[in-house]
C-alpha atoms as a PDB file:
ATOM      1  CA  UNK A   1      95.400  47.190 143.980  1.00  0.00           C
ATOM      2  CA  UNK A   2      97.196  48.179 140.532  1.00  0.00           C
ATOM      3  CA  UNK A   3      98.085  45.339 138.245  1.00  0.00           C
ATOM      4  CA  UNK A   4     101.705  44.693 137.213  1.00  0.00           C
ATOM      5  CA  UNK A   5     102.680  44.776 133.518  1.00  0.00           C
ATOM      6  CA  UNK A   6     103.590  41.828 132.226  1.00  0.00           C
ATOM      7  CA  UNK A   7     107.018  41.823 130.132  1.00  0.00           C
ATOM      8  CA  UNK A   8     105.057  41.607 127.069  1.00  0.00           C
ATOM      9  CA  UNK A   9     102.857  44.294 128.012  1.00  0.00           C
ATOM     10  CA  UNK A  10     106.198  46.251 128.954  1.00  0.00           C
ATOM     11  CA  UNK A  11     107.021  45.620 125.705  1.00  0.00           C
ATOM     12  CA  UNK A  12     104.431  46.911 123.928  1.00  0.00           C
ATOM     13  CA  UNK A  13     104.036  49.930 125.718  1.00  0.00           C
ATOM     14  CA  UNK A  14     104.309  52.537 123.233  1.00  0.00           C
ATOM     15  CA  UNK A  15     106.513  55.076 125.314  1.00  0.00           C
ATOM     16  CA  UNK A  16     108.702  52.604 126.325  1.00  0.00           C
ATOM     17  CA  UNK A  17     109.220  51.146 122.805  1.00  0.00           C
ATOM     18  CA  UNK A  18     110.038  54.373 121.910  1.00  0.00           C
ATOM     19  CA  UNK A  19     112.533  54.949 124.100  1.00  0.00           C
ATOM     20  CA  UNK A  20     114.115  51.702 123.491  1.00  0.00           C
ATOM     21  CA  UNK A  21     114.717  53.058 119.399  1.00  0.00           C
ATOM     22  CA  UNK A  22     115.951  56.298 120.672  1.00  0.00           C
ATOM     23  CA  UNK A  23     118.304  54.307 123.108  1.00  0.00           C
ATOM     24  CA  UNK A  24     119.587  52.153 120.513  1.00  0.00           C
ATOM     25  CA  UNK A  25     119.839  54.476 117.850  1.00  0.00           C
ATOM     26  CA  UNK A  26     121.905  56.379 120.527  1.00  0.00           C
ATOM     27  CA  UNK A  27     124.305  53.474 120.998  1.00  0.00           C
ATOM     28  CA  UNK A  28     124.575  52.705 117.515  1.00  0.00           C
ATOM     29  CA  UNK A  29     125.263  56.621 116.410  1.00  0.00           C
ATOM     30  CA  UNK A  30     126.804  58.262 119.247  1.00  0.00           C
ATOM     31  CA  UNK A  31     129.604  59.692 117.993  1.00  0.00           C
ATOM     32  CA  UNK A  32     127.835  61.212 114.920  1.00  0.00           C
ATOM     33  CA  UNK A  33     124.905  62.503 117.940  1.00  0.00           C
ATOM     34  CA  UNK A  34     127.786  64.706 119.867  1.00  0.00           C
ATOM     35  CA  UNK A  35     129.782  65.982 117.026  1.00  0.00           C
ATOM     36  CA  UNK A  36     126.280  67.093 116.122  1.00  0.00           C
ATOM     37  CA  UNK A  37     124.787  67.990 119.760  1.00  0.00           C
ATOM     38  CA  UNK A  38     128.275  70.299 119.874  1.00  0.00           C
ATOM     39  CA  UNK A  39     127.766  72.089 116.564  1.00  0.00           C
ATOM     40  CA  UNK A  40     124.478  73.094 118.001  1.00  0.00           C
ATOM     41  CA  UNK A  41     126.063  74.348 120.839  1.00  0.00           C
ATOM     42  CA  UNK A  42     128.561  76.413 118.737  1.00  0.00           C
ATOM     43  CA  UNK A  43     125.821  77.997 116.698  1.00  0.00           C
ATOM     44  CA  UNK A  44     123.575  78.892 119.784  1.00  0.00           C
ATOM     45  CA  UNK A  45     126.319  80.403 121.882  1.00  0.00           C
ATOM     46  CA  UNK A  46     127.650  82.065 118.010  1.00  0.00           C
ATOM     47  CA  UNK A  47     124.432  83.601 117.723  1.00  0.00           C
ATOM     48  CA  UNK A  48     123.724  84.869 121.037  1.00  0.00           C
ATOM     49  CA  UNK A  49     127.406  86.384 121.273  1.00  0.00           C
ATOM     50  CA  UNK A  50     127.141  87.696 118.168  1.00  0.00           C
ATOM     51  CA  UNK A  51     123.448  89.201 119.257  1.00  0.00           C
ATOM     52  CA  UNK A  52     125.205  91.094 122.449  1.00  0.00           C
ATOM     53  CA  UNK A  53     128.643  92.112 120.475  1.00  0.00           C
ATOM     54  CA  UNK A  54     126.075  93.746 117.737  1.00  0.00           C
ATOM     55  CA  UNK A  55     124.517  95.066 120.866  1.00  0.00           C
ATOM     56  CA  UNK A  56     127.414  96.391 122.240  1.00  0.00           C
ATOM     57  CA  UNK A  57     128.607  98.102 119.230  1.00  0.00           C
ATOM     58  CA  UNK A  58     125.234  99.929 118.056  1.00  0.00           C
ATOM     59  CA  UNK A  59     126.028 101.499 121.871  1.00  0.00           C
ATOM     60  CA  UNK A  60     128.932 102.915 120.863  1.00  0.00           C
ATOM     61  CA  UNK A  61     128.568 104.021 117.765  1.00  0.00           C
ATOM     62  CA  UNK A  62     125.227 106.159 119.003  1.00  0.00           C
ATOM     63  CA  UNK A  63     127.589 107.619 121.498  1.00  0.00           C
ATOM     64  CA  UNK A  64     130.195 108.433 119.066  1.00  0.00           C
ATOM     65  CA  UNK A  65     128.084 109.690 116.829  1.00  0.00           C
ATOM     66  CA  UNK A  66     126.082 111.921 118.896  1.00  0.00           C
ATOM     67  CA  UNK A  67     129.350 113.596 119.547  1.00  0.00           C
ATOM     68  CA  UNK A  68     129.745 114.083 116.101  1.00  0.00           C
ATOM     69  CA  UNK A  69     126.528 115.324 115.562  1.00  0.00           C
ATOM     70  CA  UNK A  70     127.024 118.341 117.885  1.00  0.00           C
ATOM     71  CA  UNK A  71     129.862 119.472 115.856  1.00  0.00           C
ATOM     72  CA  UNK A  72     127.545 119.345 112.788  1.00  0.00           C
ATOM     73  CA  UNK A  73     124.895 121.154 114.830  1.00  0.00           C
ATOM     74  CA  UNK A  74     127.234 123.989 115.089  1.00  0.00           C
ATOM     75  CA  UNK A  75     127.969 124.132 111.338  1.00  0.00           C
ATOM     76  CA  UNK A  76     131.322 122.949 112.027  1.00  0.00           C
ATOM     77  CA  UNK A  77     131.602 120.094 109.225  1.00  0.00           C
ATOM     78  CA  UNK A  78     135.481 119.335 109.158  1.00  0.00           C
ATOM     79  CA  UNK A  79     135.414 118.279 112.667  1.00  0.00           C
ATOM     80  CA  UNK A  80     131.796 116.760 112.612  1.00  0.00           C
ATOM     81  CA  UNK A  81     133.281 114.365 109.347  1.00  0.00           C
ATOM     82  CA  UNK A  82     136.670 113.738 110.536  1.00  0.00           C
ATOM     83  CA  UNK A  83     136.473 114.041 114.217  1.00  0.00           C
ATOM     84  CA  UNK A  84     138.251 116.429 116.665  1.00  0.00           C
ATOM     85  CA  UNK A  85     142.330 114.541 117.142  1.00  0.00           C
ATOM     86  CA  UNK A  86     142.931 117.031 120.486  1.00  0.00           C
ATOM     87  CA  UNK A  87     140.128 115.937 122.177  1.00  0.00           C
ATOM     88  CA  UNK A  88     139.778 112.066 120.750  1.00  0.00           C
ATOM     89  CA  UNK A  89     135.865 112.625 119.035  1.00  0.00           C
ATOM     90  CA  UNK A  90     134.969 110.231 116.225  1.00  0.00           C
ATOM     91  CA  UNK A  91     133.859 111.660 112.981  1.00  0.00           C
ATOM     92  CA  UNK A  92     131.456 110.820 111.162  1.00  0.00           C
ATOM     93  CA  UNK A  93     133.964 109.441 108.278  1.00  0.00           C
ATOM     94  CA  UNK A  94     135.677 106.825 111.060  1.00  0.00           C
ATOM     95  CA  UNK A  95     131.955 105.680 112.207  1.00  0.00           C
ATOM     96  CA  UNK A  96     130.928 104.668 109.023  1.00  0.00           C
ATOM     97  CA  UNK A  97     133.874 102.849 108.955  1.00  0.00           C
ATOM     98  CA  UNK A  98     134.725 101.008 112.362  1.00  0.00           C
ATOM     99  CA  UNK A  99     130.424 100.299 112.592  1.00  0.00           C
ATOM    100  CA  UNK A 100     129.337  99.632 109.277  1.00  0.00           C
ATOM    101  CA  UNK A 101     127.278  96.879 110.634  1.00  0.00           C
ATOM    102  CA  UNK A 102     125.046  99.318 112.875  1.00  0.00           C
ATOM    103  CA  UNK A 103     122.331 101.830 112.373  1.00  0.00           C
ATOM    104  CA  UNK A 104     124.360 104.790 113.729  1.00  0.00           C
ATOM    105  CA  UNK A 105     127.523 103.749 110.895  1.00  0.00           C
ATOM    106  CA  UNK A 106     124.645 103.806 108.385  1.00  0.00           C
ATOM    107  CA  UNK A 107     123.708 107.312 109.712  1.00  0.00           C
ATOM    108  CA  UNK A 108     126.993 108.607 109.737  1.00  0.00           C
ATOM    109  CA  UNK A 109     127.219 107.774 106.159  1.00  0.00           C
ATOM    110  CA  UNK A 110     124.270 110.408 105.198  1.00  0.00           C
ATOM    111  CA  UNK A 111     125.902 112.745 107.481  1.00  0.00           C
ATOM    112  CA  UNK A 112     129.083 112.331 106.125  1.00  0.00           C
ATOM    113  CA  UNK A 113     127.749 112.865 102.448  1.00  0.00           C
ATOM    114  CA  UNK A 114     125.720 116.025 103.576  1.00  0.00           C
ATOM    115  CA  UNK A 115     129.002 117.347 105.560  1.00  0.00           C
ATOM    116  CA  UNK A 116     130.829 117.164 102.206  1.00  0.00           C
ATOM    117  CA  UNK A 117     128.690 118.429 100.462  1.00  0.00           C
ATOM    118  CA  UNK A 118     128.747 121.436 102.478  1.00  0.00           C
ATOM    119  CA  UNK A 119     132.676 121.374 102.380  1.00  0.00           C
ATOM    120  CA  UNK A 120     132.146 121.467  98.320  1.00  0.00           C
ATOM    121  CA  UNK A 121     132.944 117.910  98.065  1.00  0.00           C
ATOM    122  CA  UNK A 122     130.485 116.702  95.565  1.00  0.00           C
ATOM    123  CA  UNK A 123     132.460 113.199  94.976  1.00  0.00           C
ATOM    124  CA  UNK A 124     132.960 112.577  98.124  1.00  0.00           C
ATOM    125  CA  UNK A 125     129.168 113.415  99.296  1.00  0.00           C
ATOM    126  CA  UNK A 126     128.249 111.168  96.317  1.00  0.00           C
ATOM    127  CA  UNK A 127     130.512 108.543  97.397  1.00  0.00           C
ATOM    128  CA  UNK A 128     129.012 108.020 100.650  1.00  0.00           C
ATOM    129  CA  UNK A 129     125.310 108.369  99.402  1.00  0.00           C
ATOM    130  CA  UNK A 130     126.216 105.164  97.727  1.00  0.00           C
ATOM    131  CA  UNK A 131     126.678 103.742 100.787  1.00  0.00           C
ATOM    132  CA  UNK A 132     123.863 104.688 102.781  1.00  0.00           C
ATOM    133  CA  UNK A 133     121.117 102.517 103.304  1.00  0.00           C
ATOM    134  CA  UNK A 134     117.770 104.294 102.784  1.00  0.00           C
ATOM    135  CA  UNK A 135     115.363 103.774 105.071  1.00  0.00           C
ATOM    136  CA  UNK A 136     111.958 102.690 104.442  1.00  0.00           C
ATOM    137  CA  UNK A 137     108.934 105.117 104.376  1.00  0.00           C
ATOM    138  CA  UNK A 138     108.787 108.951 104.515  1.00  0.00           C
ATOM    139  CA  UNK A 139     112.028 109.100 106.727  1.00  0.00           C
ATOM    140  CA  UNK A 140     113.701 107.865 102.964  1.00  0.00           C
ATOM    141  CA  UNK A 141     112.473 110.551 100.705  1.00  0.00           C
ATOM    142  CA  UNK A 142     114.936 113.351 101.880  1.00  0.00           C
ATOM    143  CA  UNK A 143     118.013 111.098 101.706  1.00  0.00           C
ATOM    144  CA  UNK A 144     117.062 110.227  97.775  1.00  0.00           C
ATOM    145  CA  UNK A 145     115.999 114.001  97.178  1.00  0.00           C
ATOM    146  CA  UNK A 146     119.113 115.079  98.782  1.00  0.00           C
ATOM    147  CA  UNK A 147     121.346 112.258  96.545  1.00  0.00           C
ATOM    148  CA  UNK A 148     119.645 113.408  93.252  1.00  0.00           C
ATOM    149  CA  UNK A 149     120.507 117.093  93.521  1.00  0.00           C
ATOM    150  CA  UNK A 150     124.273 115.870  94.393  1.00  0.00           C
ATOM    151  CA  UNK A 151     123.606 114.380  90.701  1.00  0.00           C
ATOM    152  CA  UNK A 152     122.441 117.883  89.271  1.00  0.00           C
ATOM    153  CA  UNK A 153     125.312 119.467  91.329  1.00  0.00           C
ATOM    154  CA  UNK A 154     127.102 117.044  88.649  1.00  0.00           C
ATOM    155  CA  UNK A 155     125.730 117.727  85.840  1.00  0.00           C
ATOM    156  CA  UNK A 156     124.209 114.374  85.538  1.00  0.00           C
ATOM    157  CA  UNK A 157     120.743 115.188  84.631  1.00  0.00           C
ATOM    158  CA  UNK A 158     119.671 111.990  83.823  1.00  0.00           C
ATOM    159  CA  UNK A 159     120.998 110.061  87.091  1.00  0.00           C
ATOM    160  CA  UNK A 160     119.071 113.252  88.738  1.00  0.00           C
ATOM    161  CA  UNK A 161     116.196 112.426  87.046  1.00  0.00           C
ATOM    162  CA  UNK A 162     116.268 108.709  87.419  1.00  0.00           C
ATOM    163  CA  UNK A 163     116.426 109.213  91.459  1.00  0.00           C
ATOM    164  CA  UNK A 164     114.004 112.057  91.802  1.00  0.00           C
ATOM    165  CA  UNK A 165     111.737 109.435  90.091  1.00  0.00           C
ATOM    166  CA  UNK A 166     112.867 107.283  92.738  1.00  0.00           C
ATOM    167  CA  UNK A 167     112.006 109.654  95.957  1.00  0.00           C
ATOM    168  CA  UNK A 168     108.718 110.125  94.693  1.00  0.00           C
ATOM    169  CA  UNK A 169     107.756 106.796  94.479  1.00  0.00           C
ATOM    170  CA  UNK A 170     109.187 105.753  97.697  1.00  0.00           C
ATOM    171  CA  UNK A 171     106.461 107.152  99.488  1.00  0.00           C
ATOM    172  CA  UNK A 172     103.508 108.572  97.458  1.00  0.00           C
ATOM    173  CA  UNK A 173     101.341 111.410  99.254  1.00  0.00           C
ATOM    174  CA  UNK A 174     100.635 114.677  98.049  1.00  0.00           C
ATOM    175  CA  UNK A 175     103.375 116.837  98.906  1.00  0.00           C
ATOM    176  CA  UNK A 176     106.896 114.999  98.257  1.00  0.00           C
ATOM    177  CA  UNK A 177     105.409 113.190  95.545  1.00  0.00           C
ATOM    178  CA  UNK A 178     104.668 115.824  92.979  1.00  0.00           C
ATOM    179  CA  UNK A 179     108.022 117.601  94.134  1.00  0.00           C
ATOM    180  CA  UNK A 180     110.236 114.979  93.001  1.00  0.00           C
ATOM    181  CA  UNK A 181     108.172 114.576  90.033  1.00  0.00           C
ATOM    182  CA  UNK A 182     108.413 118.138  89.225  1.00  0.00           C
ATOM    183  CA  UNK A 183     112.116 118.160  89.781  1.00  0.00           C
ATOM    184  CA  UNK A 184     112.884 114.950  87.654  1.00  0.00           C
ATOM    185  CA  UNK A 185     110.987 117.232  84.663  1.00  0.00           C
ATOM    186  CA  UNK A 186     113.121 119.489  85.100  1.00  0.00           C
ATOM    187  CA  UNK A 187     116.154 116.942  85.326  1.00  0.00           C
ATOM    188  CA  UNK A 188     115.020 115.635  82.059  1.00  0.00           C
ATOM    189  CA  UNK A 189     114.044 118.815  80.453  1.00  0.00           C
ATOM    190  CA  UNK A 190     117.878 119.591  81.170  1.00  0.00           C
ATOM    191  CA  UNK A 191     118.875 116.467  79.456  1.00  0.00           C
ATOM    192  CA  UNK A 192     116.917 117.401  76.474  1.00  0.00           C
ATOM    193  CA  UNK A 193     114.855 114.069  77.137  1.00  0.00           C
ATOM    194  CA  UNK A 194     112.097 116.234  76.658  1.00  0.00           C
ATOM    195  CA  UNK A 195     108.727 113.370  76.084  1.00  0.00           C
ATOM    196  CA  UNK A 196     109.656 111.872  79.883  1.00  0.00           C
ATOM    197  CA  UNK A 197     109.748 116.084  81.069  1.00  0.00           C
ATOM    198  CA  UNK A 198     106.499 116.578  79.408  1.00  0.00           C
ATOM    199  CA  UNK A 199     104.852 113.338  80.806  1.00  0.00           C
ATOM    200  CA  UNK A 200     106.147 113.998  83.950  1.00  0.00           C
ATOM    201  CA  UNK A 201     104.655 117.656  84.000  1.00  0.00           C
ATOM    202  CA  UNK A 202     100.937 116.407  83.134  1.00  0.00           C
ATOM    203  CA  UNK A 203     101.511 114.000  85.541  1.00  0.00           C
ATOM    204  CA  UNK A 204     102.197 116.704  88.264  1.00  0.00           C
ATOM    205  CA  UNK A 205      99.104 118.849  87.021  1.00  0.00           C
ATOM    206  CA  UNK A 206      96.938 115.965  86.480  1.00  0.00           C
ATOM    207  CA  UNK A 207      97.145 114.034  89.292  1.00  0.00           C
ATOM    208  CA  UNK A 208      98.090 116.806  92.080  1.00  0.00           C
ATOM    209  CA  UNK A 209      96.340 119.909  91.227  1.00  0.00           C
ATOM    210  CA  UNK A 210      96.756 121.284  94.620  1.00  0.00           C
ATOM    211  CA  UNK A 211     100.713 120.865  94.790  1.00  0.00           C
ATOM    212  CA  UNK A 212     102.597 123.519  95.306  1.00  0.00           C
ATOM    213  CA  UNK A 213     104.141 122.722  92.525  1.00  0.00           C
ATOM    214  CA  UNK A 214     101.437 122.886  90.497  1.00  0.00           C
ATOM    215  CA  UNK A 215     101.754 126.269  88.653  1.00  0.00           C
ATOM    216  CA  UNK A 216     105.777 125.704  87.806  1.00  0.00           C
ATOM    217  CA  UNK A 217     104.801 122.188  86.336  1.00  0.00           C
ATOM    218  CA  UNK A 218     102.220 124.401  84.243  1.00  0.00           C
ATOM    219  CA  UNK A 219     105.745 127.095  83.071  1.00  0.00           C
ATOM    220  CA  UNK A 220     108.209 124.117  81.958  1.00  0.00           C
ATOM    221  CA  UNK A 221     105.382 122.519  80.026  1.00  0.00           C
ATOM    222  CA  UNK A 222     104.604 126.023  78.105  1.00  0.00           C
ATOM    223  CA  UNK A 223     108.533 125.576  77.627  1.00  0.00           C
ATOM    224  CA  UNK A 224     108.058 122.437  76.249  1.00  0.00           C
ATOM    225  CA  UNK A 225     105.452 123.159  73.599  1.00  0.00           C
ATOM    226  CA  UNK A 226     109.024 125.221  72.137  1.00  0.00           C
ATOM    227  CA  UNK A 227     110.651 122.226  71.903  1.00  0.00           C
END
């Protein structure tokens, strides 16, 4: 037969003791425990609508700007940036916009610089290179390539240079990396910086003999012995 607890054993019972402090700290604070028990709430339920409304949107912006995309596809870059008004198509100018928050508004951004820059709209493609996030790895060397020749386009040869420099860090291996180092040189060359061309160029034939860029790095530094 199981012996009954005593009140002082009761008492002492560490669970129970326990649960007598959380009961009276209850009493003594409940108002202060629900204000706080419903700002948890808030948060949670925030967080989890604001999880499927994110959802929600990244949907539709990959639909819209698929769309898009097959106007772009077909070289046709007014209606791929600014969408089609007879038949109610997104551009990528108004996705960028309206889902700035999602991958596919980043996106359009890119393709809405590379769209104007095929319209001969250098500000404009420079404008929304600025906005684009670039993405980590090899799949962000193009973007930054692509941005520093919208600099040369310019006439900014430094800027150029500064973000070639940039692209071939971003992901060292032994093609884009010499490329972009190659091009900055030439960036620099142009804007008579020519000590950062000529370190550049050594760096190119130096450290990536086997680039294809190998024997124009070798040219611009016979220029540079001129200079």
């Amino acid at each position: 037969m199981s012996k009954r607890l005593s009140k002082e054993e009761l008492e002492s019972d560490p669970l129970l003791e326990n649960y007598k402090r959380a009961a009276d700290y209850y009493v003594a604070n409940k108002s202060q425990i629900i204000t706080i028990a419903l700002a948890l709430t808030i948060v949670i339920g925030g967080f989890f609508g604001y999880k499927y409304y994110s959802s929600v949107q990244e949907d539709q912006a990959q639909e819209l700007l698929a769309i898009a995309e097959t106007a772009y596809a077909q070289g046709n870059y007014e209606e791929a940036l600014y969408g089609n008004d007879f038949e109610l198509t997104y551009g990528f100018d108004q996705i960028a916009e309206e889902f700035p928050w999602t991958n596919a508004g980043n996106l359009a951004n890119y393709y809405a610089a590379v769209s104007n820059f095929e319209l001969g709209d250098v500000d404009n493609a420079l404008m929304y290179m600025e906005e684009f996030e670039v993405p980590e790895g090899i799949l962000g060397v193009g973007p930054l390539t692509f941005h520093a020749k919208l600099y040369l386009a310019k006439e900014n040869y430094t800027a150029a240079a500064e973000k070639f420099m940039q692209a071939a860090g971003w992901n060292e291996n032994e093609v884009t990396t010499p490329s972009n180092l190659y091009e900055a040189a030439q960036a620099y060359y142009k804007a008579e910086n020519y000590e950062r061309a000529r370190e550049l160029v050594n760096r190119v034939i130096n450290e990536y003999p086997e680039s294809t860029k190998l024997a124009e790095s070798q040219r611009l530094k016979g220029m540079l012995v001129a200079q």
